[in-house]
C-alpha atoms as a PDB file:
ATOM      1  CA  UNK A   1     185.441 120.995  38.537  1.00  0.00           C
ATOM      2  CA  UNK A   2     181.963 122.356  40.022  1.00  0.00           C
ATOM      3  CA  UNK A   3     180.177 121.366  36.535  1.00  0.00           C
ATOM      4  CA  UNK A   4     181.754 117.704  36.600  1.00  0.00           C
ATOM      5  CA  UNK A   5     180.900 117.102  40.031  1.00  0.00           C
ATOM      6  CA  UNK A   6     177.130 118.574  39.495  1.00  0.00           C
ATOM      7  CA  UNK A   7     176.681 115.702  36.627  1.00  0.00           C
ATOM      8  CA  UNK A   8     178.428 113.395  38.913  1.00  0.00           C
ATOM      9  CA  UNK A   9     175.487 113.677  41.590  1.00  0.00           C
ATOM     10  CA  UNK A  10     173.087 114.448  38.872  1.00  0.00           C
ATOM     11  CA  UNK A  11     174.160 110.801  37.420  1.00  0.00           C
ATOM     12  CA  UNK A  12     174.491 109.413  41.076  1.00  0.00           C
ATOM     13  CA  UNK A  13     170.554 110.739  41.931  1.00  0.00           C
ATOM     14  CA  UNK A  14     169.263 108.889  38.898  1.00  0.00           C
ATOM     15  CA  UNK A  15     170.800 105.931  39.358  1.00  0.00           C
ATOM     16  CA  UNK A  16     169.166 106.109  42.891  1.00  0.00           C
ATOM     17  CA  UNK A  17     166.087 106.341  42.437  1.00  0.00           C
ATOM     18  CA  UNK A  18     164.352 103.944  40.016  1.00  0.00           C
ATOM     19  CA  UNK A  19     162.123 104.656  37.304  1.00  0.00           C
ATOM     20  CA  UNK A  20     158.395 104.396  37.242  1.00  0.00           C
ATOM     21  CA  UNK A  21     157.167 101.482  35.722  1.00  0.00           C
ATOM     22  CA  UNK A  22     155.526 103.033  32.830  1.00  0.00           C
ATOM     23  CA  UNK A  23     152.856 100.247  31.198  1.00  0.00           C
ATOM     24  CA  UNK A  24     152.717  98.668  28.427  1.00  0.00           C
ATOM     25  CA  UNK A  25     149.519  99.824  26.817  1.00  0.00           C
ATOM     26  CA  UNK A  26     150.234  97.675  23.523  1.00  0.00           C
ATOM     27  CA  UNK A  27     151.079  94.083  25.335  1.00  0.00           C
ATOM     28  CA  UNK A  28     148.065  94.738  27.311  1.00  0.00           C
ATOM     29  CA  UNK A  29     145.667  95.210  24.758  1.00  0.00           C
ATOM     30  CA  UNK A  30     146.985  92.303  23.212  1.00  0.00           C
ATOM     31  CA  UNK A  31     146.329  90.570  26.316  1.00  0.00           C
ATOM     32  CA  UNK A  32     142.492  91.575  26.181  1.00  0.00           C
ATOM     33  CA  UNK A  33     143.277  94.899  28.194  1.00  0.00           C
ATOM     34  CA  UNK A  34     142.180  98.560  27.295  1.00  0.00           C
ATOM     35  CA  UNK A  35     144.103 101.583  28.208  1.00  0.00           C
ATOM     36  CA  UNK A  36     141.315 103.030  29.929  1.00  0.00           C
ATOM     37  CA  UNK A  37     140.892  99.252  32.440  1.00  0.00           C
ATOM     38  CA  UNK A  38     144.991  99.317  32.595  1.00  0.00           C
ATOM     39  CA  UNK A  39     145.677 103.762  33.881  1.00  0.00           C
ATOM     40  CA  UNK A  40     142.119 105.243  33.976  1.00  0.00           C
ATOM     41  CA  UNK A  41     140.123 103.264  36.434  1.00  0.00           C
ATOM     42  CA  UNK A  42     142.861 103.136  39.204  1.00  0.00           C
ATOM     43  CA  UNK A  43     141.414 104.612  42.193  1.00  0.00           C
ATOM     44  CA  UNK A  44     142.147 108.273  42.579  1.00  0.00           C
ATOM     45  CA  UNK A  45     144.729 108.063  45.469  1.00  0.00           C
ATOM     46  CA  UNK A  46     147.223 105.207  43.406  1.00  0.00           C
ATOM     47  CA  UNK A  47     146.423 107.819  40.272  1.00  0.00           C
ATOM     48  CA  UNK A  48     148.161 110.586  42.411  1.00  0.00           C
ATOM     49  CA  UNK A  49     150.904 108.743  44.214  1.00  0.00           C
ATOM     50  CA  UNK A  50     151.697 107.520  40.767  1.00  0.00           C
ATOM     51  CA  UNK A  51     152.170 111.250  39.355  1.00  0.00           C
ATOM     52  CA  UNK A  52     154.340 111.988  42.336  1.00  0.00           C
ATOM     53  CA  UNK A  53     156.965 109.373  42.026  1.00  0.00           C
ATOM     54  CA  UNK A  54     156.980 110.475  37.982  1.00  0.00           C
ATOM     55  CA  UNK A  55     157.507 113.380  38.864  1.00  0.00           C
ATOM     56  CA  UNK A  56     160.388 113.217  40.936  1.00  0.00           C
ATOM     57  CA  UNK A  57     161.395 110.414  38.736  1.00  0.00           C
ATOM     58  CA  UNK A  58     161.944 113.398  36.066  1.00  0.00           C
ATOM     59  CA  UNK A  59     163.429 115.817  38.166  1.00  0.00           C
ATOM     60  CA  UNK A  60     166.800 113.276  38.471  1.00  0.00           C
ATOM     61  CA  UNK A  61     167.101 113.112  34.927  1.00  0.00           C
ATOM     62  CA  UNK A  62     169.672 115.582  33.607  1.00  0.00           C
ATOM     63  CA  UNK A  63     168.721 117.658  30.437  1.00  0.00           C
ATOM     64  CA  UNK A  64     166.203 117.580  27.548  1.00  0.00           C
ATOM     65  CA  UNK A  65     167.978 114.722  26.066  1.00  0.00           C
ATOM     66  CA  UNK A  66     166.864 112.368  29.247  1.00  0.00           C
ATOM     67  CA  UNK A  67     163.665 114.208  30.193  1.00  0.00           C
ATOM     68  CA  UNK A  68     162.213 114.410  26.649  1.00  0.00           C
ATOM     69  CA  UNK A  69     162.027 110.949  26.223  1.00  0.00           C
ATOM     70  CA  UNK A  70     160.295 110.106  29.459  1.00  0.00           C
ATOM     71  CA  UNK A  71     157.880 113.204  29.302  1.00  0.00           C
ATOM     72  CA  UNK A  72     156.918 111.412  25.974  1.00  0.00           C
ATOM     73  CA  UNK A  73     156.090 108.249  27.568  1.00  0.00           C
ATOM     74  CA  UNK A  74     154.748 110.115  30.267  1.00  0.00           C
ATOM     75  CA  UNK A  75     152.186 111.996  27.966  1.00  0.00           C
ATOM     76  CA  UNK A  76     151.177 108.514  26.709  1.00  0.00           C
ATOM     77  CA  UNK A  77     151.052 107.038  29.951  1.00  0.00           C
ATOM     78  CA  UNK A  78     148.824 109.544  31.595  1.00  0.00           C
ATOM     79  CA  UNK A  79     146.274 110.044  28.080  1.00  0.00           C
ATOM     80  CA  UNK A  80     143.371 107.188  29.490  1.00  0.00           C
ATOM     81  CA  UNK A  81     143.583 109.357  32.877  1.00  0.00           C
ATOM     82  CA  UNK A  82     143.273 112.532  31.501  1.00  0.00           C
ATOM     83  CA  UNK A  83     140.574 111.647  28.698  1.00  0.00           C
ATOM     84  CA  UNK A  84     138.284 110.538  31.371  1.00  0.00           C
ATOM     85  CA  UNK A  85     138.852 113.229  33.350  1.00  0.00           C
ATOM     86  CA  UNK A  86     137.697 115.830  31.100  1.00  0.00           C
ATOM     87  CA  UNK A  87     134.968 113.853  29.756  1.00  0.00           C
ATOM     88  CA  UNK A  88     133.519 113.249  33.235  1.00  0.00           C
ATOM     89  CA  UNK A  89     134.423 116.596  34.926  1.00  0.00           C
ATOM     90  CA  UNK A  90     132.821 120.230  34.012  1.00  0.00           C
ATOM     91  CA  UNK A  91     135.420 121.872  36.740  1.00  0.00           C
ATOM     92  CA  UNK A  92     139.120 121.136  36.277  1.00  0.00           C
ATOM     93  CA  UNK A  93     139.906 122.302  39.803  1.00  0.00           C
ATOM     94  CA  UNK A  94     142.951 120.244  41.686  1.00  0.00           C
ATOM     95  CA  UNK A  95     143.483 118.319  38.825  1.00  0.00           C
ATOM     96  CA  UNK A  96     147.230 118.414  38.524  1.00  0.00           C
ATOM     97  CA  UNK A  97     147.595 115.569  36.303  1.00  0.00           C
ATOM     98  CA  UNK A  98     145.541 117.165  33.358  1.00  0.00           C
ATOM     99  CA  UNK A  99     148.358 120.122  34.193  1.00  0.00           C
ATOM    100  CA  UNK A 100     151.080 118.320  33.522  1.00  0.00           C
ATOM    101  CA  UNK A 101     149.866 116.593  30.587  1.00  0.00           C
ATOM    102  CA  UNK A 102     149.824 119.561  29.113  1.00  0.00           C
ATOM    103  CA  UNK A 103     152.889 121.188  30.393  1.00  0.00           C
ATOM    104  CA  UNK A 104     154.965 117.954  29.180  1.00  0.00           C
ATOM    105  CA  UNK A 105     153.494 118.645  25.866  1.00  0.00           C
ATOM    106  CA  UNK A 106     154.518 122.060  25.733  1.00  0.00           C
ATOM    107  CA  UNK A 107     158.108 121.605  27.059  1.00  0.00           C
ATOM    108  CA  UNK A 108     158.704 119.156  24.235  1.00  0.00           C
ATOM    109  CA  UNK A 109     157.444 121.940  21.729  1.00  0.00           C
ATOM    110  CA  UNK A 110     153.968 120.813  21.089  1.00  0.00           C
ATOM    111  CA  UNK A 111     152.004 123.840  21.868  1.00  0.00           C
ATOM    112  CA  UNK A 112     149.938 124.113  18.780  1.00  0.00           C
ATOM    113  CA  UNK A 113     148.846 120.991  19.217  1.00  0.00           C
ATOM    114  CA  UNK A 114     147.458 121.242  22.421  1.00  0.00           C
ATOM    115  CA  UNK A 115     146.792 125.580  22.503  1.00  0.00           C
ATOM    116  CA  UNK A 116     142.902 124.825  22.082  1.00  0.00           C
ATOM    117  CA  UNK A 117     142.414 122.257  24.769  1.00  0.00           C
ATOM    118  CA  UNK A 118     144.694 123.970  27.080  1.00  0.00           C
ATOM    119  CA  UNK A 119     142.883 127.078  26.787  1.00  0.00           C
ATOM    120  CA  UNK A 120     139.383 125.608  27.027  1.00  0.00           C
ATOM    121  CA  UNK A 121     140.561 123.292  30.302  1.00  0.00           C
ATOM    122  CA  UNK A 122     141.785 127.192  31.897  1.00  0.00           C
ATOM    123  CA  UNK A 123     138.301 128.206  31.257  1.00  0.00           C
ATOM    124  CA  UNK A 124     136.826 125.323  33.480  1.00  0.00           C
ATOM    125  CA  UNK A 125     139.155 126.187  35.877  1.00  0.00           C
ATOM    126  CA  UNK A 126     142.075 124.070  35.214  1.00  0.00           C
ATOM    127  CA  UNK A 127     145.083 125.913  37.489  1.00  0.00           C
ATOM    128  CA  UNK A 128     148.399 125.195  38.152  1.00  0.00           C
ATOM    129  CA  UNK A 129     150.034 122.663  41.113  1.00  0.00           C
ATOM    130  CA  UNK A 130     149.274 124.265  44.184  1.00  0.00           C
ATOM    131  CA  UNK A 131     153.375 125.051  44.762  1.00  0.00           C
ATOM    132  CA  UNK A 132     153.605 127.040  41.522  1.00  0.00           C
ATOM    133  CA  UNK A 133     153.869 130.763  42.144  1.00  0.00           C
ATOM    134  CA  UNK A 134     152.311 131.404  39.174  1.00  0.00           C
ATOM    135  CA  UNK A 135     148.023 130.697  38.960  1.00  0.00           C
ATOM    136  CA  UNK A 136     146.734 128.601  35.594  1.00  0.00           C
ATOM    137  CA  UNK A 137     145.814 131.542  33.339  1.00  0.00           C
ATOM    138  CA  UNK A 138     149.270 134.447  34.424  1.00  0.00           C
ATOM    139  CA  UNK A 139     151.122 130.836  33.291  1.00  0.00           C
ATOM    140  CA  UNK A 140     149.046 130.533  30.185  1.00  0.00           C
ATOM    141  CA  UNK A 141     149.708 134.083  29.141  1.00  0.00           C
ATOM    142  CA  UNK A 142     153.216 133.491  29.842  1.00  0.00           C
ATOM    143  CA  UNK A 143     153.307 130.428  27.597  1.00  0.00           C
ATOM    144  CA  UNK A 144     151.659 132.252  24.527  1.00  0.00           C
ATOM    145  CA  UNK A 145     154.393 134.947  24.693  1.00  0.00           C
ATOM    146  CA  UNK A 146     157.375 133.063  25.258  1.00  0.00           C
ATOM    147  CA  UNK A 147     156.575 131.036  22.360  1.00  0.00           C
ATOM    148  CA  UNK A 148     155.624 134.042  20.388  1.00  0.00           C
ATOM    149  CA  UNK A 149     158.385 136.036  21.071  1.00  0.00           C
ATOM    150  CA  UNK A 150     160.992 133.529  20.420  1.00  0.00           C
ATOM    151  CA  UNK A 151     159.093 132.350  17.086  1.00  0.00           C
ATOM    152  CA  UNK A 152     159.304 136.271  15.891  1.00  0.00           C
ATOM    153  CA  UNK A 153     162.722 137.219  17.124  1.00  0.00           C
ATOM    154  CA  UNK A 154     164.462 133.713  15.375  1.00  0.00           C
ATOM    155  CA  UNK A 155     161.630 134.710  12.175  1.00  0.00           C
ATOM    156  CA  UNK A 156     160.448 131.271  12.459  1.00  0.00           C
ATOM    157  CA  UNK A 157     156.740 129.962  11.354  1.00  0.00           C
ATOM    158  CA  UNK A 158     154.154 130.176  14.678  1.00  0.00           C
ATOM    159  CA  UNK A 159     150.553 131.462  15.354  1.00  0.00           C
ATOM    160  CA  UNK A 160     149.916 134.446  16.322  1.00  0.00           C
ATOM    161  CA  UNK A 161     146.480 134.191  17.078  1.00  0.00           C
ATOM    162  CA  UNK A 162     147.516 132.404  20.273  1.00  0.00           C
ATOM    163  CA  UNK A 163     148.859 135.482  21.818  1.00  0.00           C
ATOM    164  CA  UNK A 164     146.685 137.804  19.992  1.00  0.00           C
ATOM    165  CA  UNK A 165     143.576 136.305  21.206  1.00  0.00           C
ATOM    166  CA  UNK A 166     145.166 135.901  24.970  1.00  0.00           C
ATOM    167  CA  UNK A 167     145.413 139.786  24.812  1.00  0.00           C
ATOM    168  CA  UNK A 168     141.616 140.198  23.454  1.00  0.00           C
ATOM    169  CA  UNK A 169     140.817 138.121  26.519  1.00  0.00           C
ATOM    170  CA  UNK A 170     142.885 140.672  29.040  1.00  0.00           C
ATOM    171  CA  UNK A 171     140.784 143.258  28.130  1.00  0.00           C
ATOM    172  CA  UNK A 172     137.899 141.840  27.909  1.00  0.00           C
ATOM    173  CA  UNK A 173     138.186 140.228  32.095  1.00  0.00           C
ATOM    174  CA  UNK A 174     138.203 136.799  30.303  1.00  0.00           C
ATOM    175  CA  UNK A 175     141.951 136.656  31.734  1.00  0.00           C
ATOM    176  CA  UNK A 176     143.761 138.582  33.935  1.00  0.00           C
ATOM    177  CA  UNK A 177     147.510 138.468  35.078  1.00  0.00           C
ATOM    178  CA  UNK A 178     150.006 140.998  36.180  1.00  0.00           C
ATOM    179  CA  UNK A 179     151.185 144.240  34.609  1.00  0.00           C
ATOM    180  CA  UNK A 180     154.910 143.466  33.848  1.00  0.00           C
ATOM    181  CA  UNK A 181     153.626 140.528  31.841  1.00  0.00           C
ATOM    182  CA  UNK A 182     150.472 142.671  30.582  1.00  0.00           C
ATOM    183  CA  UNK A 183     153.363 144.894  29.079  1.00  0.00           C
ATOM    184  CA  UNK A 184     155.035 142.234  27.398  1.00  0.00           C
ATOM    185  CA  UNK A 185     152.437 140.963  25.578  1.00  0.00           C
ATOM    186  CA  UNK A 186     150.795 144.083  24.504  1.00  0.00           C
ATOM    187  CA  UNK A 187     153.651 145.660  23.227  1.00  0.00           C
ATOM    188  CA  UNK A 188     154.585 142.184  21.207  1.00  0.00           C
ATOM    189  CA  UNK A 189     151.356 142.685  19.654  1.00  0.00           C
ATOM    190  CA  UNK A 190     151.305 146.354  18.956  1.00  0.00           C
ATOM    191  CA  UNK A 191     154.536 145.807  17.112  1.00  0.00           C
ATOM    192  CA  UNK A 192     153.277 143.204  15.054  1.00  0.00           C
ATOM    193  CA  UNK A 193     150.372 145.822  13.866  1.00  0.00           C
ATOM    194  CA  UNK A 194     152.879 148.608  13.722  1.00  0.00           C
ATOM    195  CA  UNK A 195     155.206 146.637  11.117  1.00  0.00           C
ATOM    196  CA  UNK A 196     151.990 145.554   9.723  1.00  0.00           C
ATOM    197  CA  UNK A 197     150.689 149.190   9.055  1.00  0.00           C
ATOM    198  CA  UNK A 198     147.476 148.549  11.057  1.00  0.00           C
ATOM    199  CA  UNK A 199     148.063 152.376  13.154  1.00  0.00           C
ATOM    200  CA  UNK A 200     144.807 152.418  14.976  1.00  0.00           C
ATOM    201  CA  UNK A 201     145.645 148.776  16.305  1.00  0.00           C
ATOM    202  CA  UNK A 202     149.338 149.854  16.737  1.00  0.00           C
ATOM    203  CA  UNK A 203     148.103 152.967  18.668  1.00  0.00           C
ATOM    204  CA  UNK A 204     145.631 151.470  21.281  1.00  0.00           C
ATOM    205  CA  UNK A 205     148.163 148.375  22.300  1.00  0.00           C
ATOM    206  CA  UNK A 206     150.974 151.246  22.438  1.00  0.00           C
ATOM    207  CA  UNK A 207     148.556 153.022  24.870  1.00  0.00           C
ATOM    208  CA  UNK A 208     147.702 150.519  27.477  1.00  0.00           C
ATOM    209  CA  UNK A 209     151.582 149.540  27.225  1.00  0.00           C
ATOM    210  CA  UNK A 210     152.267 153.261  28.487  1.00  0.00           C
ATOM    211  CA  UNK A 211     149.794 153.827  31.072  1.00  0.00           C
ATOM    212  CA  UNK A 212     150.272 150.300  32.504  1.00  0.00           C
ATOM    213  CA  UNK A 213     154.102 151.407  32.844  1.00  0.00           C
ATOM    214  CA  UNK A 214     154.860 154.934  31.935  1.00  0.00           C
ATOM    215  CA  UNK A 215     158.574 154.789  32.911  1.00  0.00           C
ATOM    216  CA  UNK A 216     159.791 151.356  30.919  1.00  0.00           C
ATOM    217  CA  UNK A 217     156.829 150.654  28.691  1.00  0.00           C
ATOM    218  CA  UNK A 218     159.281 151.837  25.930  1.00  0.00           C
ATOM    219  CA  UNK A 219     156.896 152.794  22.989  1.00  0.00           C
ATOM    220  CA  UNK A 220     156.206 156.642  23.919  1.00  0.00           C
ATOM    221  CA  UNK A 221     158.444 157.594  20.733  1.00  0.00           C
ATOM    222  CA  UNK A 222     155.942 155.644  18.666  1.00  0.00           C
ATOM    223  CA  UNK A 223     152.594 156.697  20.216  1.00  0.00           C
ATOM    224  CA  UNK A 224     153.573 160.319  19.567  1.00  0.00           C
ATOM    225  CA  UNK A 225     154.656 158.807  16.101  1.00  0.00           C
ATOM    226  CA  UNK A 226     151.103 157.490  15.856  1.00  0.00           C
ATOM    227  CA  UNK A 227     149.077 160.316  17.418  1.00  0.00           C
ATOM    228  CA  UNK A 228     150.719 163.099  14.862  1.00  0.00           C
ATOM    229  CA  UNK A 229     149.331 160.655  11.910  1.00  0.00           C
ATOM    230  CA  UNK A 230     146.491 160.031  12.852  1.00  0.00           C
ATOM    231  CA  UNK A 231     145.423 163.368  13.736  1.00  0.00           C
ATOM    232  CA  UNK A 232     144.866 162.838  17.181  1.00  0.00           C
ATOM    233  CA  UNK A 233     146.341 166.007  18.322  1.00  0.00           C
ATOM    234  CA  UNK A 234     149.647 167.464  19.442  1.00  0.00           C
ATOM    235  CA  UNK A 235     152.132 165.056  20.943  1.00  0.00           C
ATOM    236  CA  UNK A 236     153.432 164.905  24.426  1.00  0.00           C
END
């Protein structure tokens, strides 16, 4: 009963509130109009109030199999905006719209198309909507390990550069984020290079795993494992 009357609001909220107009960027050009005169040279205030109302617009739809759709047109919609934006822009500060571009992207599976730009937008500062509780680059390194941990548990086809270069970054300062999540990713990648054979590699992820959480970090078995072959004295 709880479940039929959830979709029965769900279903009641959408039909309340209307969608977006989302425009036409074909007709338009036909009509002499290009993308960039129709969505990116709105003034900067209509830009945002625009965004909002998607954006609740979204959160009345009910599943993937409604929201999908829409964050597709959205994407498309939102493209001229976001273009502009980077081209004309060195810092990506309170830009929530080239967020979500991205984040649409992602949520409909697209990551590896969009890892690079993504990665080089956190660099110029790109963060995350100001009521996220999570900053632009803890999210990023979230991103890279969900989708690299469910790629290796389900054996499926991925990159694992993404996740292994988000790790270089940690310890070089070119990221930072928090230590639960530190852990995660770490000791993802310091299995990879223990089923891999690569026991140096294997040894130092297994290391900062254990001092960044001694009690859970779960890979003490293996760095005494490692330590004993590699001659690096007696194990603890």
């Amino acid at each position: 009963m709880l479940s039929i009357l959830k979709k029965r609001q769900a279903q009641q909220r959408q039909q309340e509130a209307p969608k977006p107009q989302v425009v036409d960027v074909a007709e338009s050009v036909a009509q002499g109009l290009t993308a960039n005169s129709i969505i990116a040279d709105k003034p900067w205030e209509e830009t945002q109030l625009m965004l909002k109302k998607d954006l609740e617009y979204v959160r009345t739809l009910a599943g993937s199999q409604e929201k999908d759709p829409y964050k597709e047109e959205l994407v498309n919609k939102y493209r001229p905006v976001v273009e502009k934006l980077l081209d004309s822009h060195s810092n990506l500060e309170n830009l929530d719209v080239i967020w979500w571009f991205y984040q649409w992207q992602i949520d409909l599976g697209k990551l590896p198309e969009v890892h690079d730009q993504l990665r080089e937008a956190i660099d110029k500062g790109l963060e995350t909507p100001k009521s996220w509780k999570a900053n632009g680059q803890t999210t990023y390194c979230d991103i890279v390990f969900r989708y690299a941990f469910k790629a290796h548990e389900q054996k499926q086809e991925f990159n694992r550069e993404y996740l292994i270069q988000a790790v270089r970054d940690l310890q070089q300062g070119k990221l930072a984020t928090n230590a639960p999540l530190k852990v995660k990713m770490f000791r993802l990648v310091g299995d990879w290079y223990y089923e891999e054979g690569e026991k140096e590699q294997a040894y130092t992820m297994f290391g900062t795993v254990m001092k960044l959480d001694p009690n859970k970090g779960g890979r003490k078995t293996k760095i005494n494992e490692l330590k004993e072959e590699l001659g690096y004295g007696d194990s603890d």
